[in-house]
PDB file of N, CA and C in Angstrom:
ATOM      1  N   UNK A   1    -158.246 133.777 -65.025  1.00  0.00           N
ATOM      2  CA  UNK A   1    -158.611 135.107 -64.604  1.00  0.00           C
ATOM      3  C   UNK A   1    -159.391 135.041 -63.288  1.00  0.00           C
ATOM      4  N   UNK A   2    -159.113 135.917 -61.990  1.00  0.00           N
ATOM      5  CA  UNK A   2    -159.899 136.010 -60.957  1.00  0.00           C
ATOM      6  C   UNK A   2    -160.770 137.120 -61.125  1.00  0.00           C
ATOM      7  N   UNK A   3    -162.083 136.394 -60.571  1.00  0.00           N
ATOM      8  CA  UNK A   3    -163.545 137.223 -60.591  1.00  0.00           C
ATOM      9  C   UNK A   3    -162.803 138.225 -59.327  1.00  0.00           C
ATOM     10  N   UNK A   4    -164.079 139.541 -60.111  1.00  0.00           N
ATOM     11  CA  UNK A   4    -163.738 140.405 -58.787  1.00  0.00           C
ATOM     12  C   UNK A   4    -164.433 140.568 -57.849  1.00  0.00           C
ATOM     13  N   UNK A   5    -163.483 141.213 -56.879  1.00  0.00           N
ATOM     14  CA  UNK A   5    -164.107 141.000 -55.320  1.00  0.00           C
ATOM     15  C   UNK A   5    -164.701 142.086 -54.739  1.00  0.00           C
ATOM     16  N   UNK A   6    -165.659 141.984 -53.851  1.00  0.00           N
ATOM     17  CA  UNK A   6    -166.563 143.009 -53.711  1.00  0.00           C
ATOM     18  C   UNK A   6    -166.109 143.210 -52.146  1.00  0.00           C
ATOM     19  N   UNK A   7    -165.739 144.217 -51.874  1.00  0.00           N
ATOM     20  CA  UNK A   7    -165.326 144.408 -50.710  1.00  0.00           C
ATOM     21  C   UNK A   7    -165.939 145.692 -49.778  1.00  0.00           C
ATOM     22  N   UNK A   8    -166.697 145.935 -48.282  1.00  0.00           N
ATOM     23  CA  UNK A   8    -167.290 146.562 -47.898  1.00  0.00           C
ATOM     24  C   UNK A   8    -166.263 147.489 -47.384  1.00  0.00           C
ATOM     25  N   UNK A   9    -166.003 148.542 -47.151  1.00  0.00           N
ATOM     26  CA  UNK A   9    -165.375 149.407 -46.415  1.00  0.00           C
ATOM     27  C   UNK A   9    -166.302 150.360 -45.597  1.00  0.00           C
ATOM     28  N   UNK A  10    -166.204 150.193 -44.370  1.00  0.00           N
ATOM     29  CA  UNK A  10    -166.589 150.473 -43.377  1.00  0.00           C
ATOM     30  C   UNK A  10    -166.035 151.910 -42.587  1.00  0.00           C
ATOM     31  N   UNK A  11    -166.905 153.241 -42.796  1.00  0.00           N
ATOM     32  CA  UNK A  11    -166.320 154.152 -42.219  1.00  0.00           C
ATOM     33  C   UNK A  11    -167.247 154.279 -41.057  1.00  0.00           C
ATOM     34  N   UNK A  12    -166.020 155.015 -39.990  1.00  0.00           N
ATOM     35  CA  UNK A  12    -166.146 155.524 -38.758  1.00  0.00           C
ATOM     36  C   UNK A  12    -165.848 156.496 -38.759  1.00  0.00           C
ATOM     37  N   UNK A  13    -166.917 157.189 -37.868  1.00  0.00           N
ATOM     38  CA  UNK A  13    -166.644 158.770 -37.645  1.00  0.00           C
ATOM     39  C   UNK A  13    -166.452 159.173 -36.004  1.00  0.00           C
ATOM     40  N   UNK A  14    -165.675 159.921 -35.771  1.00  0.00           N
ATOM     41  CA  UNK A  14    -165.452 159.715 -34.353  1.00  0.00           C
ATOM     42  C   UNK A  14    -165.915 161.237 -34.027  1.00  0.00           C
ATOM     43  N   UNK A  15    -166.522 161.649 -33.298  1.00  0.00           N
ATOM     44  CA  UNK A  15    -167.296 162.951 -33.025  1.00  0.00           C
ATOM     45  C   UNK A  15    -167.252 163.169 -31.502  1.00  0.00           C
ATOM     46  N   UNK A  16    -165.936 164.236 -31.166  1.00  0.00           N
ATOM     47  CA  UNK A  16    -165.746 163.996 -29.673  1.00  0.00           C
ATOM     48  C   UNK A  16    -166.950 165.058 -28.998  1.00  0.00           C
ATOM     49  N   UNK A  17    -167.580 164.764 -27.495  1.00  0.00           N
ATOM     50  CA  UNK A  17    -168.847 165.480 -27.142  1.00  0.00           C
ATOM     51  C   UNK A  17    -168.444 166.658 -26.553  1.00  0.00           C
ATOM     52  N   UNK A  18    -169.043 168.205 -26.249  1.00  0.00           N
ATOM     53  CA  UNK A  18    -168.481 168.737 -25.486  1.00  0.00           C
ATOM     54  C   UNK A  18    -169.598 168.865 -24.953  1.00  0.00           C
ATOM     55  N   UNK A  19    -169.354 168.806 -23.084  1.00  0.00           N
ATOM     56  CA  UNK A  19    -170.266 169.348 -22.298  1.00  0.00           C
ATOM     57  C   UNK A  19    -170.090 170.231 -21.873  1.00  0.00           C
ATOM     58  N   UNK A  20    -170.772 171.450 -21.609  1.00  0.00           N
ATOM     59  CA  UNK A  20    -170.170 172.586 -21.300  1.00  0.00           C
ATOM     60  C   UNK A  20    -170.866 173.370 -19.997  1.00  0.00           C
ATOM     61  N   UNK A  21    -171.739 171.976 -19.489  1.00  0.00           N
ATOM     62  CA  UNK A  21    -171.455 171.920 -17.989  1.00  0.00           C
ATOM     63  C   UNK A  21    -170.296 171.276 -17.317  1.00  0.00           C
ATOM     64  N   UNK A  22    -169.522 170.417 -17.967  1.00  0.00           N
ATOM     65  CA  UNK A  22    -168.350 170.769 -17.168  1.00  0.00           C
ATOM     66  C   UNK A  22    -167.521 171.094 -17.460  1.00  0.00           C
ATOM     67  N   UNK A  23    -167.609 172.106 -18.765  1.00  0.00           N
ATOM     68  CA  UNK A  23    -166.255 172.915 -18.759  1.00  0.00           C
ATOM     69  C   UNK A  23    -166.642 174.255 -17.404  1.00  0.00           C
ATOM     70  N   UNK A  24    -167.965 174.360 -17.449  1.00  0.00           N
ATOM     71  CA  UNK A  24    -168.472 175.657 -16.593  1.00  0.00           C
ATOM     72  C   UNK A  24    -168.047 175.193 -14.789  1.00  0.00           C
ATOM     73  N   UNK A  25    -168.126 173.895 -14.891  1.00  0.00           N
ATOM     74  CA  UNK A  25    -167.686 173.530 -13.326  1.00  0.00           C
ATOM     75  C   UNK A  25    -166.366 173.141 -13.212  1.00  0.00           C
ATOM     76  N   UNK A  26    -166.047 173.118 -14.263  1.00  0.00           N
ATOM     77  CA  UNK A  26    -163.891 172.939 -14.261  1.00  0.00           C
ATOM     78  C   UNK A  26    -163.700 174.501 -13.616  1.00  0.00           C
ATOM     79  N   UNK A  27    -164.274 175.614 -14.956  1.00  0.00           N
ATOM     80  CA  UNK A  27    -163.778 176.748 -14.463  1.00  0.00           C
ATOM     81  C   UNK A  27    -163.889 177.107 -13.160  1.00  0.00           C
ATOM     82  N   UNK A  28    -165.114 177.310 -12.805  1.00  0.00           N
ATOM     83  CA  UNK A  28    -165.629 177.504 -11.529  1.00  0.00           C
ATOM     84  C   UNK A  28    -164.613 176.909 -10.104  1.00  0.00           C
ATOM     85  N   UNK A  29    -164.036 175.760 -10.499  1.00  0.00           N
ATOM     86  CA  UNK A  29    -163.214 174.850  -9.357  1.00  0.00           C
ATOM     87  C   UNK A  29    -162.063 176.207  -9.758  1.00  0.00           C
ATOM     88  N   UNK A  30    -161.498 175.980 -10.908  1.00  0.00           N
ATOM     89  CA  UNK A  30    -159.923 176.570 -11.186  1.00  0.00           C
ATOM     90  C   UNK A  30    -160.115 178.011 -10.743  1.00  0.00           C
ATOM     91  N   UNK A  31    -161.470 178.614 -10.950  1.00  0.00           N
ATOM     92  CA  UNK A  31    -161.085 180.529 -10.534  1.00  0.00           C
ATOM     93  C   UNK A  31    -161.423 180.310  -8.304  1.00  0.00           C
ATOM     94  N   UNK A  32    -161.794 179.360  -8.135  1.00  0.00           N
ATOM     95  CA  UNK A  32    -161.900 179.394  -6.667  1.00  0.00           C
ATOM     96  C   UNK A  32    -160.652 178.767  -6.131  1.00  0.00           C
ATOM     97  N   UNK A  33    -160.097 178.329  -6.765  1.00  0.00           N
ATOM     98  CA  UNK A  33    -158.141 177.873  -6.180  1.00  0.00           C
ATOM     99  C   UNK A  33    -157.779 179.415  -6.438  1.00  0.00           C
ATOM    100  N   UNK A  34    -157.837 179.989  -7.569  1.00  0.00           N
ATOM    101  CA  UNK A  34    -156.486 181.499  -7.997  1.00  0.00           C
ATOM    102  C   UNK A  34    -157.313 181.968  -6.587  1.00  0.00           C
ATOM    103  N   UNK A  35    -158.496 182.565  -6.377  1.00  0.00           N
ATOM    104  CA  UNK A  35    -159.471 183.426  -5.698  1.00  0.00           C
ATOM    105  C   UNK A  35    -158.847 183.047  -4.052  1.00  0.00           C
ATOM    106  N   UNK A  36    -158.701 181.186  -3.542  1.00  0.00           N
ATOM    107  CA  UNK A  36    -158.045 181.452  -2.193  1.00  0.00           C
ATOM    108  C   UNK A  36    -156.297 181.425  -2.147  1.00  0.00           C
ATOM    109  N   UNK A  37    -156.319 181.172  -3.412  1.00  0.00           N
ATOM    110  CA  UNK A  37    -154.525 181.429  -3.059  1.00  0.00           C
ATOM    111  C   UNK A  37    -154.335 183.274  -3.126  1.00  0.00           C
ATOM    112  N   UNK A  38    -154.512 184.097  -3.724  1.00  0.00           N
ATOM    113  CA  UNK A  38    -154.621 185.498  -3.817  1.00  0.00           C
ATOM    114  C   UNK A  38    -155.245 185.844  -2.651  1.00  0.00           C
ATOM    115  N   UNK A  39    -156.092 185.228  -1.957  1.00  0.00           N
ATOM    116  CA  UNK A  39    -156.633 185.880  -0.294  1.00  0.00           C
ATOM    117  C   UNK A  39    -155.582 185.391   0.620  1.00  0.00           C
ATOM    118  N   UNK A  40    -154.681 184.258   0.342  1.00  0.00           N
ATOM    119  CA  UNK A  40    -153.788 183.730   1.199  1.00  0.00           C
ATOM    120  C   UNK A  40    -152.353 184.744   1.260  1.00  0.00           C
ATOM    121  N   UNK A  41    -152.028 185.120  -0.163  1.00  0.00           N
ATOM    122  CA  UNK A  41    -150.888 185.951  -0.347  1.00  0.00           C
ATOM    123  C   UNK A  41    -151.258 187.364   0.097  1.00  0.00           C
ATOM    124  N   UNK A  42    -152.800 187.887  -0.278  1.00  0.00           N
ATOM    125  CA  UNK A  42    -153.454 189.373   0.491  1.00  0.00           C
ATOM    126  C   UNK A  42    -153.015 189.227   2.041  1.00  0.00           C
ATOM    127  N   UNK A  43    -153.487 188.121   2.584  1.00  0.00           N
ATOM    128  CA  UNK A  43    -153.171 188.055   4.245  1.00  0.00           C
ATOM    129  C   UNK A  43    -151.878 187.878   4.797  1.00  0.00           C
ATOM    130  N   UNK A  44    -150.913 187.256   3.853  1.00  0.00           N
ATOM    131  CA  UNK A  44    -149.441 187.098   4.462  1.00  0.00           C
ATOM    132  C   UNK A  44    -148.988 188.886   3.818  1.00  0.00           C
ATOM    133  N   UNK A  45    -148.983 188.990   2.938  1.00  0.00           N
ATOM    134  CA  UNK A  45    -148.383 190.078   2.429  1.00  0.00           C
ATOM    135  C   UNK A  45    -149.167 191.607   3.405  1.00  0.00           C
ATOM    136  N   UNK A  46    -150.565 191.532   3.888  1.00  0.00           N
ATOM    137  CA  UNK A  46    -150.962 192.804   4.934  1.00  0.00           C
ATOM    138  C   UNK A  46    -151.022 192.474   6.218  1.00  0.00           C
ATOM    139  N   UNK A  47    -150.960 191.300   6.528  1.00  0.00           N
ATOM    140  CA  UNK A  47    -150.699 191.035   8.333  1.00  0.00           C
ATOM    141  C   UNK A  47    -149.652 190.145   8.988  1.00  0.00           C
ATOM    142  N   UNK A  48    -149.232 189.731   7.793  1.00  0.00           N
ATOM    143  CA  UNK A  48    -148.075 188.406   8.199  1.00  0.00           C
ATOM    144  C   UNK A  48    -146.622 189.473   8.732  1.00  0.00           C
ATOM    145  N   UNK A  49    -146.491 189.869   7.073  1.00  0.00           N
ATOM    146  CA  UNK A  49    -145.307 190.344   6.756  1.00  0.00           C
ATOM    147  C   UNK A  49    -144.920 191.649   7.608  1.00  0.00           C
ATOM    148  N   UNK A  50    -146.049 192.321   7.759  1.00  0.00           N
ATOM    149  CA  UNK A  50    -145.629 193.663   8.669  1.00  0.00           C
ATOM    150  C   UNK A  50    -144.917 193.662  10.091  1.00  0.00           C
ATOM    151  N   UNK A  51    -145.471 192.574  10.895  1.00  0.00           N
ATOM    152  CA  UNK A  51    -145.389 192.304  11.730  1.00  0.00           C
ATOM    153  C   UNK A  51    -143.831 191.371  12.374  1.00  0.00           C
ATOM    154  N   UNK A  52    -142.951 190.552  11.257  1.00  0.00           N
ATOM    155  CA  UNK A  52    -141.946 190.393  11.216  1.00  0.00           C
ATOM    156  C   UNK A  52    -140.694 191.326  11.093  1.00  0.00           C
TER     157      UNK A  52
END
């Protein structure tokens, strides 16, 4: 007969971080790209386009 075996099981917990200073400076980058592409299409579409 084999004695029994004592075996450790080892849990891990994985706990992802959120910073939400840089989700606030992701946004901030992403609404200032829409903000100069929409001033770029405002200026072709009221001074570009008329003028062709």
């Amino acid at each position: 007969m084999e004695p029994m075996k004592s075996v450790d099981i080892e849990q891990k917990r994985i706990e992802q971080k959120y910073d939400k200073g840089l989700v606030a400076s992701t946004f901030i980058k992403y609404s200032a790209y829409i903000i100069i592409i929409f001033g770029l299409l405002y200026f072709l579409v009221r001074y570009v386009f008329p003028r062709l």
